[in-house]
Protein backbone atom coordinates (compact mmCIF):
# COMPACT_ATOMS: atom_id res chain seq x y z
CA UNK A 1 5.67 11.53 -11.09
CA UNK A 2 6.26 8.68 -8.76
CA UNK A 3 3.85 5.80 -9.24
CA UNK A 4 3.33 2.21 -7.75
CA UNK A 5 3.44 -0.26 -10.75
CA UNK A 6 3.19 -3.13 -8.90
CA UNK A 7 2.03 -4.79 -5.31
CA UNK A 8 2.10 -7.95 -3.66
CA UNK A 9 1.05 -9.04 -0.01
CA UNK A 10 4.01 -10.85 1.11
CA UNK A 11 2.95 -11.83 5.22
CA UNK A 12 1.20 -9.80 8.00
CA UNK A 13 0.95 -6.16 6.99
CA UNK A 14 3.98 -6.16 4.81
CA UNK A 15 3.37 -5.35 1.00
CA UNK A 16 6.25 -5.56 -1.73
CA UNK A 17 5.47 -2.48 -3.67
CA UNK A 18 7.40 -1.63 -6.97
CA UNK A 19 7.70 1.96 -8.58
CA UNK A 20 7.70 3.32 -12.27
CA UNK A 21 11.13 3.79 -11.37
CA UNK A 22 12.23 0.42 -11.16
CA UNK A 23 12.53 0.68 -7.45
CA UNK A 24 10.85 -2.42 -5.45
CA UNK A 25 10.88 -2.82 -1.47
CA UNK A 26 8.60 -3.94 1.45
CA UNK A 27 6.15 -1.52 3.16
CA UNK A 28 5.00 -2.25 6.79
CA UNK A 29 1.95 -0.38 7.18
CA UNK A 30 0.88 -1.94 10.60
CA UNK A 31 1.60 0.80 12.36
CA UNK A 32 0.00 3.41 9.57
CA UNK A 33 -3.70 1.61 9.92
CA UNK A 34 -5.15 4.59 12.26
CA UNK A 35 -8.63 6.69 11.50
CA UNK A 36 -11.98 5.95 10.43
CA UNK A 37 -10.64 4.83 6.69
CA UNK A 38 -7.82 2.63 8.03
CA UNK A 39 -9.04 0.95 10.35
CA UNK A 40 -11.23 -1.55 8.89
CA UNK A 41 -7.63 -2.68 7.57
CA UNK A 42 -6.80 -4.09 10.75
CA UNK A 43 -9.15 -7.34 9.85
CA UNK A 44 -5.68 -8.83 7.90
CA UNK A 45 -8.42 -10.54 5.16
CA UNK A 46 -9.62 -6.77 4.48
CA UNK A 47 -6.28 -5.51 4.45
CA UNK A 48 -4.87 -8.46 1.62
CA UNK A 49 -7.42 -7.37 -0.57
CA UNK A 50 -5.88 -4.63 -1.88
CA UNK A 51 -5.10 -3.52 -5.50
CA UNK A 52 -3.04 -1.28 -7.77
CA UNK A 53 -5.12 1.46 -9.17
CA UNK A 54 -5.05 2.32 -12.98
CA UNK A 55 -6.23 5.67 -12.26
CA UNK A 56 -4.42 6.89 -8.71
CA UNK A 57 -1.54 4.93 -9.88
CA UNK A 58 -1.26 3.25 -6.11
CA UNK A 59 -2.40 0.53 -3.66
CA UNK A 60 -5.94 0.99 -2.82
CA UNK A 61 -8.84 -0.88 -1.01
CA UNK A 62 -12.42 -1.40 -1.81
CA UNK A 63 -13.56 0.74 1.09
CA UNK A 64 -12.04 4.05 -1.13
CA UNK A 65 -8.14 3.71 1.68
CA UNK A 66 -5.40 4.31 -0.50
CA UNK A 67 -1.55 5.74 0.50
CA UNK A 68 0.34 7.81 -1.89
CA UNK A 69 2.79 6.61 -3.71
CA UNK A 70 5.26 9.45 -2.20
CA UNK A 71 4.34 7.66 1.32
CA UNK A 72 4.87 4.34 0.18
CA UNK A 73 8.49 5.40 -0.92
CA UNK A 74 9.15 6.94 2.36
CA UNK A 75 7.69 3.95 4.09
CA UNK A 76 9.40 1.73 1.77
CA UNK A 77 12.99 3.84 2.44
CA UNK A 78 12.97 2.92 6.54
């Protein structure tokens, strides 16, 4: 099962996300921040203040946003 270990904002909407797997790479999720969960994200101080769950095992926000960790990969693999 694929699961973030590991985030970091590094500038804008970019986040350096690393995997159980040992994987690491940068995510751009500026163009991902759509709907009534994401978009609150836009505000970039809302979007930094995300964290890596124990439980989901991903990046998530205080407002209950997360992105799988499958997504991220994809994301990550562009």
């Amino acid at each position: 099962m694929l699961e973030v270990t590991d985030a970091k904002h590094q500038k804008d909407y970019r986040i350096l996300v690393t995997f159980n797997t040992g994987e690491q790479g940068e995510v751009d999720l500026r163009e991902v921040l759509w709907g009534p969960v994401f978009e609150p994200l836009k505000d970039l101080d809302k979007f930094k203040c995300f964290k890596v769950s124990p439980v989901l095992h991903t990046i998530v926000w205080d407002n209950d946003a997360d992105l799988a960790p499958e997504f991220l990969y994809d994301e990550m693999q562009k």
